[in-house]
Protein backbone atom coordinates (compact mmCIF):
# COMPACT_ATOMS: atom_id res chain seq x y z
CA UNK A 1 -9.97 2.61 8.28
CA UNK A 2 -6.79 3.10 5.58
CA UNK A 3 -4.20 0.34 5.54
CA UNK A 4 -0.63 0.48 6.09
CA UNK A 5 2.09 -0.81 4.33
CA UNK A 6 4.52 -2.74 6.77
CA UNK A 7 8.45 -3.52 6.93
CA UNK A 8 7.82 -6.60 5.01
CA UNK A 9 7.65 -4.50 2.08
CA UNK A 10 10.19 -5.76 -0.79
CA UNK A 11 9.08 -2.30 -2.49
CA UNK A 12 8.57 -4.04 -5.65
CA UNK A 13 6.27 -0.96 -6.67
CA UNK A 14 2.79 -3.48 -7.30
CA UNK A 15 0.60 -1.93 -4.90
CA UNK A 16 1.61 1.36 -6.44
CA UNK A 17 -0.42 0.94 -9.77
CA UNK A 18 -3.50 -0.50 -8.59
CA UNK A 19 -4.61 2.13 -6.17
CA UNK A 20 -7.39 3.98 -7.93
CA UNK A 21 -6.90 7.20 -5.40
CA UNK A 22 -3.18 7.41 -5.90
CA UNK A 23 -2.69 6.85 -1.86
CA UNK A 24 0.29 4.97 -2.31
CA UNK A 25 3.70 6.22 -3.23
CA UNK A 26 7.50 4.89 -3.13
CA UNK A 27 9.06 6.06 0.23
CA UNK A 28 12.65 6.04 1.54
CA UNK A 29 12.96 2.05 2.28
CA UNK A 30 9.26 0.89 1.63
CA UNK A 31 6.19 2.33 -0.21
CA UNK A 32 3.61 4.07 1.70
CA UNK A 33 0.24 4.79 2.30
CA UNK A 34 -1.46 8.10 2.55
CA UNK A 35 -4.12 7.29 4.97
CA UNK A 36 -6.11 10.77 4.02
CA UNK A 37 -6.41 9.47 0.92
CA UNK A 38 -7.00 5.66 1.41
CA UNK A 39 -10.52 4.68 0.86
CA UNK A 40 -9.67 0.78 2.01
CA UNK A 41 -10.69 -0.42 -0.87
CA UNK A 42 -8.47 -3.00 -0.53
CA UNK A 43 -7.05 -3.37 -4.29
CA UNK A 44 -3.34 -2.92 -3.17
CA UNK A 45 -3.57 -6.32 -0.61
CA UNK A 46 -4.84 -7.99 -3.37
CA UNK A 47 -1.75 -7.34 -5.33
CA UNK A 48 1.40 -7.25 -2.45
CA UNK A 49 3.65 -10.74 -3.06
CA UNK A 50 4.45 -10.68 0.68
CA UNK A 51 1.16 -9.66 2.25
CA UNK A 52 3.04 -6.52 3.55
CA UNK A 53 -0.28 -4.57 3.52
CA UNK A 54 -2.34 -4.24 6.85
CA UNK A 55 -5.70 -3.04 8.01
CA UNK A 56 -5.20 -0.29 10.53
């Protein structure tokens, strides 16, 4: 399952960074996640200051 990056995003550009399969990228209001891409490795939770980032 990929994660998802909510409307609690601040899009402070963290998560972007620590992805190791480049899944996440800035959007129009929030960053998101490319769920074909997304192995759920989970780095990019680890990382969000307002726990923005969700299991699907």
């Amino acid at each position: 399952m990929a994660h998802q990056i909510t409307e609690e995003c601040i899009a402070c550009g963290a998560c972007e960074p620590e992805c190791p399969e480049g899944a996440i990228s800035e959007g129009d209001d929030i960053y998101v996640i490319d769920p074909g891409k997304c192995t759920d490795c989970g780095t990019c939770v680890e990382v969000c200051p307002t726990e923005a980032i969700v299991e699907l």
